[in-house]
Protein backbone atom coordinates (compact mmCIF):
# COMPACT_ATOMS: atom_id res chain seq x y z
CA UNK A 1 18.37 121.19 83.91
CA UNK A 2 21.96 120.52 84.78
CA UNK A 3 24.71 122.12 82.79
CA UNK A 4 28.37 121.77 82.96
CA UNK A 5 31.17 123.99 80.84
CA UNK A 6 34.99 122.89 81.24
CA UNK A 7 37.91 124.52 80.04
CA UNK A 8 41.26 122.83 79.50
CA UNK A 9 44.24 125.04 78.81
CA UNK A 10 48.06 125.33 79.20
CA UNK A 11 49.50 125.73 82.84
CA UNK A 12 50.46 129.10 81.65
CA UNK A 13 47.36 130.60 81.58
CA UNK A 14 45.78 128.65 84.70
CA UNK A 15 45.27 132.19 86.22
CA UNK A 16 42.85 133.35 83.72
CA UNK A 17 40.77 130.18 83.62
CA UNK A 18 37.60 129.60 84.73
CA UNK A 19 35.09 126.33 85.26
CA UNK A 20 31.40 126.73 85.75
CA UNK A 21 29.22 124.24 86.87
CA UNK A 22 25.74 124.58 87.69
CA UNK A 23 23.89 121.71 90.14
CA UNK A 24 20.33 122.32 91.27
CA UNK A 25 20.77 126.00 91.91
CA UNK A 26 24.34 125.78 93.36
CA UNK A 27 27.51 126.98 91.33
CA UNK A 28 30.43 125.56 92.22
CA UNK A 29 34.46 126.48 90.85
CA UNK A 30 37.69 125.19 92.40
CA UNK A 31 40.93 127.05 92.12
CA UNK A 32 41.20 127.31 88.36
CA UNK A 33 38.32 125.00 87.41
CA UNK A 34 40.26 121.91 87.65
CA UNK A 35 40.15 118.91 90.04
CA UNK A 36 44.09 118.77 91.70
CA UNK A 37 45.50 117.64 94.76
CA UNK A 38 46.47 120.34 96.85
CA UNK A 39 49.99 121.10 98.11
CA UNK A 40 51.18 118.59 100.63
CA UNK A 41 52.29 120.40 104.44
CA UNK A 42 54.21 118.45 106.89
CA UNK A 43 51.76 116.46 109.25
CA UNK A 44 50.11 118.09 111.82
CA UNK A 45 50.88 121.74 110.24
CA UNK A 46 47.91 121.65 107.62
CA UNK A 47 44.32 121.76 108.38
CA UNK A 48 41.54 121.93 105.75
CA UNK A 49 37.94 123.62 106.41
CA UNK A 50 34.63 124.50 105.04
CA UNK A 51 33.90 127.94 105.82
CA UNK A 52 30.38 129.78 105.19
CA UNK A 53 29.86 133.46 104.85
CA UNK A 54 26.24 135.31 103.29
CA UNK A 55 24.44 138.42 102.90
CA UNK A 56 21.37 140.04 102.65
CA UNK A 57 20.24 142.10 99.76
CA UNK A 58 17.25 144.04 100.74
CA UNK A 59 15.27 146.55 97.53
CA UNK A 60 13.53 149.08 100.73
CA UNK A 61 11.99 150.64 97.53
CA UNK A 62 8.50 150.55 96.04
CA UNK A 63 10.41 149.91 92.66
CA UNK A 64 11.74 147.33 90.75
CA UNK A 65 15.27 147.73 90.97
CA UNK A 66 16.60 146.23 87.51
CA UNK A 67 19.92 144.52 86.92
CA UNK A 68 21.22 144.11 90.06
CA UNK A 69 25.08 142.94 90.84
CA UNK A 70 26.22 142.15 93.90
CA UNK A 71 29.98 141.31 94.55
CA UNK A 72 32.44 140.11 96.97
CA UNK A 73 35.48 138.41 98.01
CA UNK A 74 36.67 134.95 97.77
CA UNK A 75 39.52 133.91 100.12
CA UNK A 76 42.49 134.66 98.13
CA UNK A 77 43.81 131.55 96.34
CA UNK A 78 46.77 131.33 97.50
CA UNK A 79 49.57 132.61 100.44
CA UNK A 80 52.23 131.29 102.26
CA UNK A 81 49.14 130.50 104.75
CA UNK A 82 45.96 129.53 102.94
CA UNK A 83 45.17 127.56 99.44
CA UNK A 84 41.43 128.20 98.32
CA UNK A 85 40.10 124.48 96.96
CA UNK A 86 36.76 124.81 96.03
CA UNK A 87 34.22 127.53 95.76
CA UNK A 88 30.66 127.27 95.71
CA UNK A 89 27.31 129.42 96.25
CA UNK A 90 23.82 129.57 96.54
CA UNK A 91 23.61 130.96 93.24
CA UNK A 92 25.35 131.65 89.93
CA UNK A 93 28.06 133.75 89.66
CA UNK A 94 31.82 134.74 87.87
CA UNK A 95 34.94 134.27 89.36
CA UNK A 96 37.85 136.24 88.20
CA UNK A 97 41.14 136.77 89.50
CA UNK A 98 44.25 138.82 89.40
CA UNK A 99 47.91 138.11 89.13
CA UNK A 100 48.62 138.14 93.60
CA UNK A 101 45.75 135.89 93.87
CA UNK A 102 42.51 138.24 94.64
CA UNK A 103 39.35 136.82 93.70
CA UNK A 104 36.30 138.41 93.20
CA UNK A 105 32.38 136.63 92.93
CA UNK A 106 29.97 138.12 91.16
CA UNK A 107 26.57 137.82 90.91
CA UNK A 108 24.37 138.66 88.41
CA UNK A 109 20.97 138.66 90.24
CA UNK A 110 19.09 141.01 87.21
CA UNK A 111 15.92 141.88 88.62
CA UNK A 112 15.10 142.61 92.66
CA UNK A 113 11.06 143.18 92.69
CA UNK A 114 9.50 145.72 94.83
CA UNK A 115 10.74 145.51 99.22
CA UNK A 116 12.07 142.28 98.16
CA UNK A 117 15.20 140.11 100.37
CA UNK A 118 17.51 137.81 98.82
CA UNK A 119 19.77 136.15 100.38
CA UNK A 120 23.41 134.95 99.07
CA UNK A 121 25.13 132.14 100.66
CA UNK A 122 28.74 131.39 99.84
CA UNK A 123 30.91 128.30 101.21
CA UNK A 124 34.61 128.18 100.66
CA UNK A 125 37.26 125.15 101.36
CA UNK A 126 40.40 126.16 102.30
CA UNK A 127 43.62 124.74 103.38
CA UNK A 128 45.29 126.57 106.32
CA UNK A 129 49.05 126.17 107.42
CA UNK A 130 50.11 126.76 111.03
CA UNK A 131 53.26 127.49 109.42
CA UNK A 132 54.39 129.54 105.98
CA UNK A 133 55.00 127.85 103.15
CA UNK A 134 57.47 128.50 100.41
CA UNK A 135 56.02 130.90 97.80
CA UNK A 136 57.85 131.28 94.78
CA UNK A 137 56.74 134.90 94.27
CA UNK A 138 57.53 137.43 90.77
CA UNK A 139 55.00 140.09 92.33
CA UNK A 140 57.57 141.18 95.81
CA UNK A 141 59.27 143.95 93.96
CA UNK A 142 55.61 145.88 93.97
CA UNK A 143 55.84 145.65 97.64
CA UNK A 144 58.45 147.91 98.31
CA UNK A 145 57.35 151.49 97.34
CA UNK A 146 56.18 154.03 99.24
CA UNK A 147 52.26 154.50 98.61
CA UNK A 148 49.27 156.45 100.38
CA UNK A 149 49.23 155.74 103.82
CA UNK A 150 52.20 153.23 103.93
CA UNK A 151 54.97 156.39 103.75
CA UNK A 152 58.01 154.41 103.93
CA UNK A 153 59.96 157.24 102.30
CA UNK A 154 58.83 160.06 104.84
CA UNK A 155 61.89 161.16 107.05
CA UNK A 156 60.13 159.79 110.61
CA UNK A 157 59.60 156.65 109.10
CA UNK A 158 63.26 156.31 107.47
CA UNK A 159 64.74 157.41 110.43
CA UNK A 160 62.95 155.01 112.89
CA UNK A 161 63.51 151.84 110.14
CA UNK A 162 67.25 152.70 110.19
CA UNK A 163 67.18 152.26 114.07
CA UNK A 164 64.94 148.93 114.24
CA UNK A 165 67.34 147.13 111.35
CA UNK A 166 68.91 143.81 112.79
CA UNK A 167 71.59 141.63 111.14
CA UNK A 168 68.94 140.42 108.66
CA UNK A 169 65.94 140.39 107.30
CA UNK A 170 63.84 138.58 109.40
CA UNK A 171 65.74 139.74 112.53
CA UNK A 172 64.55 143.55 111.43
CA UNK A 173 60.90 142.40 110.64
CA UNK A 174 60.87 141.34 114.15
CA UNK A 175 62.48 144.14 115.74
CA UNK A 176 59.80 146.49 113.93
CA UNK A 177 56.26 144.23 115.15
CA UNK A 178 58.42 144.09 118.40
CA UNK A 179 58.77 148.07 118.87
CA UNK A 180 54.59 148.57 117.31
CA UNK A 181 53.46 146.05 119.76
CA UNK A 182 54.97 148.22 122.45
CA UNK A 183 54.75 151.58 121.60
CA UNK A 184 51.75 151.86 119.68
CA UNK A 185 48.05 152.16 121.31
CA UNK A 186 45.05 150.09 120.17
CA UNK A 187 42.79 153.13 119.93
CA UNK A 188 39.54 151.05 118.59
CA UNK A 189 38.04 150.74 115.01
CA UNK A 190 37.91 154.10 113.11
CA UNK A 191 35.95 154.22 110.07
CA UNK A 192 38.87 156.12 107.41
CA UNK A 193 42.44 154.85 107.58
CA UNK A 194 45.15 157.27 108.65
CA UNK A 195 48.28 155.74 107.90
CA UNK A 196 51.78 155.12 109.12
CA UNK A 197 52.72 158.56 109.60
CA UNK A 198 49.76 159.45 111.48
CA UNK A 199 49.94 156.21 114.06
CA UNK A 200 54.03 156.58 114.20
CA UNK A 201 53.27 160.29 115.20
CA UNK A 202 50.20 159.85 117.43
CA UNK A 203 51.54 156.72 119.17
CA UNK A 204 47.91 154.95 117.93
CA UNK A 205 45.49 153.38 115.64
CA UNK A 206 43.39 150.85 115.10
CA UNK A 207 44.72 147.19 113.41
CA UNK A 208 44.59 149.03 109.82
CA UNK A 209 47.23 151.46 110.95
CA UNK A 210 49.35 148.86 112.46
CA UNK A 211 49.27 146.91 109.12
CA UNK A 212 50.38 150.23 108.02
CA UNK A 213 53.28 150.80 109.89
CA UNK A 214 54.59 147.73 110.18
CA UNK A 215 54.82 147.67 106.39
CA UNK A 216 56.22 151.31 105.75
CA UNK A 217 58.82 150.59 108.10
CA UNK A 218 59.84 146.85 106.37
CA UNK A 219 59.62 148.50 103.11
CA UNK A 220 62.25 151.78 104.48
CA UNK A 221 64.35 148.31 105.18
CA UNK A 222 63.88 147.36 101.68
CA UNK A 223 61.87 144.13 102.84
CA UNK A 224 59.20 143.47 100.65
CA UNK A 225 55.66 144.05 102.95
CA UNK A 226 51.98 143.95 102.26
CA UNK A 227 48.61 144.91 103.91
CA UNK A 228 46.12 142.03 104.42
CA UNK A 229 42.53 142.01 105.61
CA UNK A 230 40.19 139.43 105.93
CA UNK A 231 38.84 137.73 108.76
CA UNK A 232 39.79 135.99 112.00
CA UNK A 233 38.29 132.77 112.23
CA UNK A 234 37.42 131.76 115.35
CA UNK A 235 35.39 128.92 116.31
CA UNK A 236 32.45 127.40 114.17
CA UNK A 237 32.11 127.52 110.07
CA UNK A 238 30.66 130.88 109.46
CA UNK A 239 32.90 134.27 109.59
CA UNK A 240 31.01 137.71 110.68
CA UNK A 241 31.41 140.87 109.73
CA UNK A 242 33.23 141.62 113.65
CA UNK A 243 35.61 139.62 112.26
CA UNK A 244 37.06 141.64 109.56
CA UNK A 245 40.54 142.59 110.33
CA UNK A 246 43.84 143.96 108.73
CA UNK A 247 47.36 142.64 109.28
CA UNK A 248 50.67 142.59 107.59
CA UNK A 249 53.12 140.46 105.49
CA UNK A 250 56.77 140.60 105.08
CA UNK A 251 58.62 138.53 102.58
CA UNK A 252 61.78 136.58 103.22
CA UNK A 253 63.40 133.05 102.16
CA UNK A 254 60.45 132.76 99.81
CA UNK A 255 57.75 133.02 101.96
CA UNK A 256 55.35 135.48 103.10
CA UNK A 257 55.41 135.63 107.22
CA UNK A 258 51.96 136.99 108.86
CA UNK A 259 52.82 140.11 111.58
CA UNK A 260 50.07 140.92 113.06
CA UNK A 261 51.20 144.09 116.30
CA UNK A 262 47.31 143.97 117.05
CA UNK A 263 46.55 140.52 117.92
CA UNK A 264 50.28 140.12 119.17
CA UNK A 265 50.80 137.07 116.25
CA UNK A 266 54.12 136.49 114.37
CA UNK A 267 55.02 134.67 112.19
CA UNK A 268 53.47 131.21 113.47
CA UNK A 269 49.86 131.11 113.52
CA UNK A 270 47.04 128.87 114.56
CA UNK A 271 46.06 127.55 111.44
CA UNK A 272 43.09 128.29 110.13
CA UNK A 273 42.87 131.65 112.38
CA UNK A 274 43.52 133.93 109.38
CA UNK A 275 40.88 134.28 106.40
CA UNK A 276 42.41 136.00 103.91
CA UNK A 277 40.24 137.73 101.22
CA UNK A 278 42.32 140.65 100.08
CA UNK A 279 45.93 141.28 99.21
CA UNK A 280 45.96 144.83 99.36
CA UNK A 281 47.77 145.78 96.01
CA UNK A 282 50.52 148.99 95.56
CA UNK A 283 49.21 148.85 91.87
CA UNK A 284 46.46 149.61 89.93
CA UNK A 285 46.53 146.53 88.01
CA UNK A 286 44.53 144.15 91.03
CA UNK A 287 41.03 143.68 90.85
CA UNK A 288 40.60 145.05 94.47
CA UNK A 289 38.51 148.26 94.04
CA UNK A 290 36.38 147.86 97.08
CA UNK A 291 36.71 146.96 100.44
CA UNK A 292 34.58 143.78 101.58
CA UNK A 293 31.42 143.87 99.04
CA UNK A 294 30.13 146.46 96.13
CA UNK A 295 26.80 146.72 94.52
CA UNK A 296 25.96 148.61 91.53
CA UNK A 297 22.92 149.66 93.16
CA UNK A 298 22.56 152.65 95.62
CA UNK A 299 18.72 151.33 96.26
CA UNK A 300 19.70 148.21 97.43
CA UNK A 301 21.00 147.78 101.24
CA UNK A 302 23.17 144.81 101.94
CA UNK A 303 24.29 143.57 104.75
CA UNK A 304 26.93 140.62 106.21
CA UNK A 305 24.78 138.13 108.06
């Protein structure tokens, strides 16, 4: 049996609103639950796509494992790069969202019998831009403190910003992915993130600690900068868990601009090639408190297909 719930409310509260619709075993939400024409991109600089992405959840027990929630990420819904359109999955979940953007899925899957395998299937439309778009953004101000791992306040870090500042904004941010892409060793994926410090000191990392740098250094420049990760889209629908990947954002003239010292990208992008899922937040307030996927059960083993 079909069932349909829609909410209309003010503009004002789009952020917190949610639509669930539920079609022969598929739920389906768009960005804020109701239908809208997305943001129009010069020709030629916008391309939209369909992008799949599933795991497997796997009870190795002899047990019932009871009450089961899985979560994950949905692209973020929006970035000077990326809108997310529609979202749907194999099965029902909740969608909820925090004030950058972050969206998380969950699924309430309740009971996983004995050695049992389900499988979760989710399929996101997004619109891409080879170039940034203007993002009116309140939440910049967040993005220019000195946190763990991003130590834009420690002397080395201060003292090397000071050196890589041009005559503006932009002009520094480019002068700082400039001097990482040269100086600083791809050393291969590490499991724990080290930081800024540690790559400026040890001349390497892996694309987390660019991320890092890059934005301790824009920040010691007092130019707004985030950490991203997500996934690099190559070609095909589906993303893979070798695709994850971390890069940064600095902000200027209203829009966020992707530097990425790892994968030698700046600013201009093929569009579509970045998935972002995460805005890594400064604050406690995001709804980030995991990395790719969580589930509330130590019994159950998931995996990325």
């Amino acid at each position: 049996m079909n069932k349909k719930k829609n909410i209309s409310i003010p503009l004002a509260l789009m952020l917190l609103c949610v639509t669930w619709v539920s079609t022969t075993g598929i739920a389906v939400k768009n960005a804020c639950g109701e239908k809208s024409t997305p943001p129009r991109a010069a020709p030629g600089e916008t391309v939209r796509k369909t992008i799949l992405y599933s795991y497997t959840l796997q009870n190795k027990t002899p047990f019932s494992q009871k009450e089961v929630i899985f979560a994950t990420y949905a692209p973020v819904l929006k970035t000077s790069y990326q809108e997310c359109i529609k979202v749907r999955a194999s099965d029902d979940f909740e969608l909820s969202r925090d004030e950058l953007g972050n969206q998380i899925i969950k699924f309430r899957i309740g009971n996983l019998p004995p050695y049992a395998t389900k499988i979760i299937t989710i399929n996101v439309t997004v619109n891409f831009h080879q170039h940034p778009s203007l993002v009116f953004d309140h939440t910049d101000s967040q993005f220019l403190v000195s946190e763990p791992f991003v130590e834009s306040n420690k002397p080395e870090i201060v003292s090397l910003a000071r050196k890589l500042k041009g005559k503006t904004s932009f002009d520094t941010a480019s002068k700082i992915y400039i001097w990482i892409s040269k100086n600083i060793k791809y050393a291969g994926y590490t499991r724990f993130e080290r930081g800024a410090l540690y790559c400026l000191k040890h001349k390497r990392g892996d694309c987390t600690e660019f991320a890092d740098l890059f934005v301790a250094l824009a920040r010691a420049n007092n130019i707004p900068a985030r950490r991203m990760a997500g996934y690099i889209c190559k070609e095909g629908p589906s993303i893979r868990t070798a695709g994850y990947h971390n890069w940064a954002e600095f902000y200027d003239q209203n829009k966020w601009h992707i530097a990425d010292s790892t994968r030698k990208v700046f600013e201009e992008v093929k569009a579509g090639f970045y998935l972002a899922t995460r805005i890594i937040s400064p604050t406690d307030r995001s709804v980030c408190k995991f990395e790719r996927f969580n589930i509330n059960n130590k019994e159950i083993k998931v995996k990325m297909n």
